[in-house]
C-alpha atoms as a PDB file:
ATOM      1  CA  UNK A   1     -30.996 -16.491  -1.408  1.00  0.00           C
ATOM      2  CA  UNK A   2     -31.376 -13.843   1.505  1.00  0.00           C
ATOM      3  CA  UNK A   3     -31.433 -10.023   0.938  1.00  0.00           C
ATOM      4  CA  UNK A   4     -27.809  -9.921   2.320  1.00  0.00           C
ATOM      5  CA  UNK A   5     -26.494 -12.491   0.147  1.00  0.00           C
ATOM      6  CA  UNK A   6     -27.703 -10.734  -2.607  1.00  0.00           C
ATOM      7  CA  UNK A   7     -26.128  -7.450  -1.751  1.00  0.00           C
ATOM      8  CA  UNK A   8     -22.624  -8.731  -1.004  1.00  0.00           C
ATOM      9  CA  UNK A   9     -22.400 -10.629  -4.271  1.00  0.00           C
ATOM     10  CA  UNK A  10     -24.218  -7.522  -6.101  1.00  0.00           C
ATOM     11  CA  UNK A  11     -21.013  -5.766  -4.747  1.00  0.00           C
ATOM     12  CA  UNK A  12     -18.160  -8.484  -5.036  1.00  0.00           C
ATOM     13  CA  UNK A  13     -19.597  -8.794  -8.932  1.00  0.00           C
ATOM     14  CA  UNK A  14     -19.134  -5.380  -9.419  1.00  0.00           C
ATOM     15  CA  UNK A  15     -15.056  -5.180  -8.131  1.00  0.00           C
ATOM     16  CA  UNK A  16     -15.236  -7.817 -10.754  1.00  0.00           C
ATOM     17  CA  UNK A  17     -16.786  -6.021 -13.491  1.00  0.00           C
ATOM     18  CA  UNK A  18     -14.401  -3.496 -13.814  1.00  0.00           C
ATOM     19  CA  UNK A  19     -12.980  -3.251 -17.403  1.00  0.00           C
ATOM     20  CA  UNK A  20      -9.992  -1.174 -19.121  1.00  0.00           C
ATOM     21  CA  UNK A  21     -12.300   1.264 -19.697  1.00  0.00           C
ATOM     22  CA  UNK A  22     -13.529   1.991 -15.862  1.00  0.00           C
ATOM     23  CA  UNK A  23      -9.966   1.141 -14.815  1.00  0.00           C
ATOM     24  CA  UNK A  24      -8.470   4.430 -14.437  1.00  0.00           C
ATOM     25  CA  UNK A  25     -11.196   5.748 -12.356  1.00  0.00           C
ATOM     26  CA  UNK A  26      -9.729   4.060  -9.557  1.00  0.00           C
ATOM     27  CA  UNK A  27      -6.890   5.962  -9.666  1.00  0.00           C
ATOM     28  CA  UNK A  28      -8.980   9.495 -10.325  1.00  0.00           C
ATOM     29  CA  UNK A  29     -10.054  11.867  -7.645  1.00  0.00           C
ATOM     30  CA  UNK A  30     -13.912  10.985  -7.020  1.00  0.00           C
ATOM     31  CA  UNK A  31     -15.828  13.380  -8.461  1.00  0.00           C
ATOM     32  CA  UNK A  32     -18.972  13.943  -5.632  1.00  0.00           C
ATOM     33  CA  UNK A  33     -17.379  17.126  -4.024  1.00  0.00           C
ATOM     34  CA  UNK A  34     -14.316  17.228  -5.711  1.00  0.00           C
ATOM     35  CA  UNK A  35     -11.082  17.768  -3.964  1.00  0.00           C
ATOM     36  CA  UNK A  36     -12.430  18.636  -0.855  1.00  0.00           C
ATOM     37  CA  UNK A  37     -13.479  14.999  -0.270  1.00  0.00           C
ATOM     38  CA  UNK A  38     -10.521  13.399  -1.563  1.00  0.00           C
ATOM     39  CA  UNK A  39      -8.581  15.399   1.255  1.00  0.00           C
ATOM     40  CA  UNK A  40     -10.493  13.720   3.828  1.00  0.00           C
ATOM     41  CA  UNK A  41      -8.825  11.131   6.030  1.00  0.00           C
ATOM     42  CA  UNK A  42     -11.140   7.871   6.989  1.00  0.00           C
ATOM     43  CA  UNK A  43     -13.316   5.940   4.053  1.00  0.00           C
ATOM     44  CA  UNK A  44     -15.106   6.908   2.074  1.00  0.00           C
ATOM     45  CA  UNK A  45     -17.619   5.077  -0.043  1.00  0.00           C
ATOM     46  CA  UNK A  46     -19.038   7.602  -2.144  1.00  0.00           C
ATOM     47  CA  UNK A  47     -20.060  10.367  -0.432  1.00  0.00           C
ATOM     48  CA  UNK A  48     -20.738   8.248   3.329  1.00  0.00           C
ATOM     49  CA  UNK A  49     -17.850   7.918   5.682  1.00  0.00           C
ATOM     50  CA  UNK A  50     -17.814   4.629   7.338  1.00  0.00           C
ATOM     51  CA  UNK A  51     -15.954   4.158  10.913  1.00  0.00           C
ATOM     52  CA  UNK A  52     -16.144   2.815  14.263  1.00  0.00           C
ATOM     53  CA  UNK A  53     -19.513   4.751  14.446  1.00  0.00           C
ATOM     54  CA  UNK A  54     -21.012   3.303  11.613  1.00  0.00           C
ATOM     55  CA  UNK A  55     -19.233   0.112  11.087  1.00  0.00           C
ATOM     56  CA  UNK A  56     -20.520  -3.291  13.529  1.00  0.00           C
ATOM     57  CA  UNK A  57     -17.250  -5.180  12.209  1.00  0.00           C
ATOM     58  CA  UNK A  58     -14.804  -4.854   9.518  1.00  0.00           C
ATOM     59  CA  UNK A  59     -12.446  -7.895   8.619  1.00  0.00           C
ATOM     60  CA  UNK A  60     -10.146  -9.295   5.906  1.00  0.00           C
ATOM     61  CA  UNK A  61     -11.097 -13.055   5.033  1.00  0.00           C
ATOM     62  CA  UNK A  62     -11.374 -15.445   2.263  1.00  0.00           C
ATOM     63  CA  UNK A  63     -14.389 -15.229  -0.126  1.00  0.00           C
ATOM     64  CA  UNK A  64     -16.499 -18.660   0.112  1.00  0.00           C
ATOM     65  CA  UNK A  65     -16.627 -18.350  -3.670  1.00  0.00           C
ATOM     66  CA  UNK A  66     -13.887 -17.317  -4.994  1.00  0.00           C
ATOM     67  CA  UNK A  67     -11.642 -17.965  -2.143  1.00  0.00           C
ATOM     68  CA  UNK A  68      -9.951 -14.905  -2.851  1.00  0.00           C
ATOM     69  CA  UNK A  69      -9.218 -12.481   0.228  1.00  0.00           C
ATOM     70  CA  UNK A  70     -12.021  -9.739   0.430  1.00  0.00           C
ATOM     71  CA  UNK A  71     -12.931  -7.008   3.539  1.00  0.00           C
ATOM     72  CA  UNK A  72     -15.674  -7.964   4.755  1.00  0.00           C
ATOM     73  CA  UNK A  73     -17.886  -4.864   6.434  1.00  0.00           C
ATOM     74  CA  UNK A  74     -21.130  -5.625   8.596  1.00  0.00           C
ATOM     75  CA  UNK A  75     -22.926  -1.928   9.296  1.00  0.00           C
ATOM     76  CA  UNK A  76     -24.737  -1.050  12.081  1.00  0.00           C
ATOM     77  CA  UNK A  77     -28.449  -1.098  11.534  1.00  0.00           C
ATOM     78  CA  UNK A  78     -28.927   2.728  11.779  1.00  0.00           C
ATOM     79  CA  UNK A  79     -26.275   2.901   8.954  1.00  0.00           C
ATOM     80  CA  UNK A  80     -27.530  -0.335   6.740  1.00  0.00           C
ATOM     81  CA  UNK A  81     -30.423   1.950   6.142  1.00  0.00           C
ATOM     82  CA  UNK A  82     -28.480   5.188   4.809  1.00  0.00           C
ATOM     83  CA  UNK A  83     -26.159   2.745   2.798  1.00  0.00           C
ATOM     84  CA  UNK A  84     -28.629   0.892   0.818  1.00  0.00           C
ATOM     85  CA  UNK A  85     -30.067   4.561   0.113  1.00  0.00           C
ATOM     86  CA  UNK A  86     -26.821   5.890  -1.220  1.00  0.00           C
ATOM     87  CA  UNK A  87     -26.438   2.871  -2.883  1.00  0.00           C
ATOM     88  CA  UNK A  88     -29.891   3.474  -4.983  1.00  0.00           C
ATOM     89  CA  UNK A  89     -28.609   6.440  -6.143  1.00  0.00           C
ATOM     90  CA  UNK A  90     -25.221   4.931  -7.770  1.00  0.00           C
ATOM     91  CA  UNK A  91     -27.071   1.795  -9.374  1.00  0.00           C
ATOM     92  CA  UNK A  92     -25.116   2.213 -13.067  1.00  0.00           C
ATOM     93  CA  UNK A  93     -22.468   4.106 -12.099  1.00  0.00           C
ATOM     94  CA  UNK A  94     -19.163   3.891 -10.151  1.00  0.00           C
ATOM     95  CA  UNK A  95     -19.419   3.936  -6.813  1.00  0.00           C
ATOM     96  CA  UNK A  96     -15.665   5.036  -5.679  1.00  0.00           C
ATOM     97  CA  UNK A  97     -13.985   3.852  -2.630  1.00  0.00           C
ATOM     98  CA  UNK A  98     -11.887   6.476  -0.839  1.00  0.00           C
ATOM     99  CA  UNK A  99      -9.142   5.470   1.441  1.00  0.00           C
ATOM    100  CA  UNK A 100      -7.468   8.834   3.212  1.00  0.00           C
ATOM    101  CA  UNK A 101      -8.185  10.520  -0.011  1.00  0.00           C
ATOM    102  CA  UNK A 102      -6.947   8.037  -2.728  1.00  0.00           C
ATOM    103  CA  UNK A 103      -9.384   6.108  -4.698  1.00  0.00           C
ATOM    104  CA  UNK A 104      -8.812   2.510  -4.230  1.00  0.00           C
ATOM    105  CA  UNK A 105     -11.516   0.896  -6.534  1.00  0.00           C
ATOM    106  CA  UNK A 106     -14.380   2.213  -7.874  1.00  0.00           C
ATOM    107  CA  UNK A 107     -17.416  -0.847  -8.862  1.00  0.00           C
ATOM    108  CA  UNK A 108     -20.227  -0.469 -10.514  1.00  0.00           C
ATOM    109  CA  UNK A 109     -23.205  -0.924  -8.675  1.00  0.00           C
ATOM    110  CA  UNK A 110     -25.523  -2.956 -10.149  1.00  0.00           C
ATOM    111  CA  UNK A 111     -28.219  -3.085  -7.427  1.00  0.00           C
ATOM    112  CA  UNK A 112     -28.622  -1.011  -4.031  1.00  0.00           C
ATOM    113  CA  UNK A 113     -26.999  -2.656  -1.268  1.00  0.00           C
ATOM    114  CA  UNK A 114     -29.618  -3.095   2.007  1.00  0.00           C
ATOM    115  CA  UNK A 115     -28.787  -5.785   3.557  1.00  0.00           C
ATOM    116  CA  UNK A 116     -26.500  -4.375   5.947  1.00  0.00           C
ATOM    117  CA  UNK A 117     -23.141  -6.100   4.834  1.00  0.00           C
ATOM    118  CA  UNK A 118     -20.748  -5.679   1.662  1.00  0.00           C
ATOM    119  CA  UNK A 119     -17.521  -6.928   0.453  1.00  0.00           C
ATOM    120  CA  UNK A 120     -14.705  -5.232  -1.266  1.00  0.00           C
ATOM    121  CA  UNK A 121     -12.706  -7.507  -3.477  1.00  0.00           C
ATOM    122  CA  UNK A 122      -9.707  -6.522  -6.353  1.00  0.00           C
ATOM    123  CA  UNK A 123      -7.408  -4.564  -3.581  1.00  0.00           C
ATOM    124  CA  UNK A 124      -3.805  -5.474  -2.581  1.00  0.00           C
ATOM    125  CA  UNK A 125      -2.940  -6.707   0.644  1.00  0.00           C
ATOM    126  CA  UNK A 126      -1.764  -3.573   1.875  1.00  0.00           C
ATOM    127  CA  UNK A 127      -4.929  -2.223   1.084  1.00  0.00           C
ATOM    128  CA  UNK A 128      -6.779  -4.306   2.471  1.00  0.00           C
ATOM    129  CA  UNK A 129      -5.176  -4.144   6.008  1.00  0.00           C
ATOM    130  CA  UNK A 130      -5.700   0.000   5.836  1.00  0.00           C
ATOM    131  CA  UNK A 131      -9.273  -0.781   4.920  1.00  0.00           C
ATOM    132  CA  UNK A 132      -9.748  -2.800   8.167  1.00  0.00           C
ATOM    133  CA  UNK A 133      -7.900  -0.031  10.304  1.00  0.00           C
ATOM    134  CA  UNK A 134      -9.915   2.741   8.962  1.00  0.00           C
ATOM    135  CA  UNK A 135     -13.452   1.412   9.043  1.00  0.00           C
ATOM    136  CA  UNK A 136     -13.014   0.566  12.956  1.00  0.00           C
ATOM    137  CA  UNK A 137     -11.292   4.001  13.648  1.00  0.00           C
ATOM    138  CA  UNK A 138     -13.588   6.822  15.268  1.00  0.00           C
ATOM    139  CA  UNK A 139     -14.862   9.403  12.913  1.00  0.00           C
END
């Protein structure tokens, strides 16, 4: 199994692995740079804003596994690089996903993510179509 496969199920697992107990931190301000972050519009995952600038493609679409909807995002290759990074630093911890300041989910990362691609499962429809907008608007 490739490098990329790897990530993006390293990523879907984590949505996944979130229990009662990890629950309410998707619905808690994230806590790198406090309120000042959460008031920013755009996503955010973690500290990194991903957009048009950083984002190749962003799409809603079924997982082959699961067959449950997921958004699918493909970086750019200057950005894969700074992802997987920030994604070393989170491995054990949550690893929030900020949408115009609200937390929509934050996983668990269980491995860094350098492959260049990740998928976000466990959000609403809704959410998922604001995901798409976001990560293809400008920064």
């Amino acid at each position: 199994m490739n490098r990329a496969v790897r990530s993006m199920i390293a990523l879907v697992a984590a949505v996944f692995s979130l229990v009662a107990g990890n629950a309410h931190q998707a619905h808690q301000a994230p806590q790198a740079n406090g309120a000042a972050e959460s008031a920013k519009k755009g996503v955010f995952v973690g500290p990194l804003q991903l957009c048009a600038d950083t984002v190749e493609t962003a799409s809603a679409r079924p997982d082959e596994y699961t067959g449950q909807m997921v958004v699918s995002i493909i970086l750019r290759p200057t950005s894969a690089k700074t992802f997987g990074e920030m994604t070393e630093e989170f491995v054990g911890k949550p690893l929030p996903i900020i949408l115009d300041g609200e937390v929509v989910i934050s996983p668990i990362v269980y491995e860094p993510i350098f492959g260049g691609g990740f998928d976000i499962s466990g959000v609403t429809v809704a959410q998922q179509s604001r995901l798409v907008a976001a990560f293809t608007q400008p920064c």
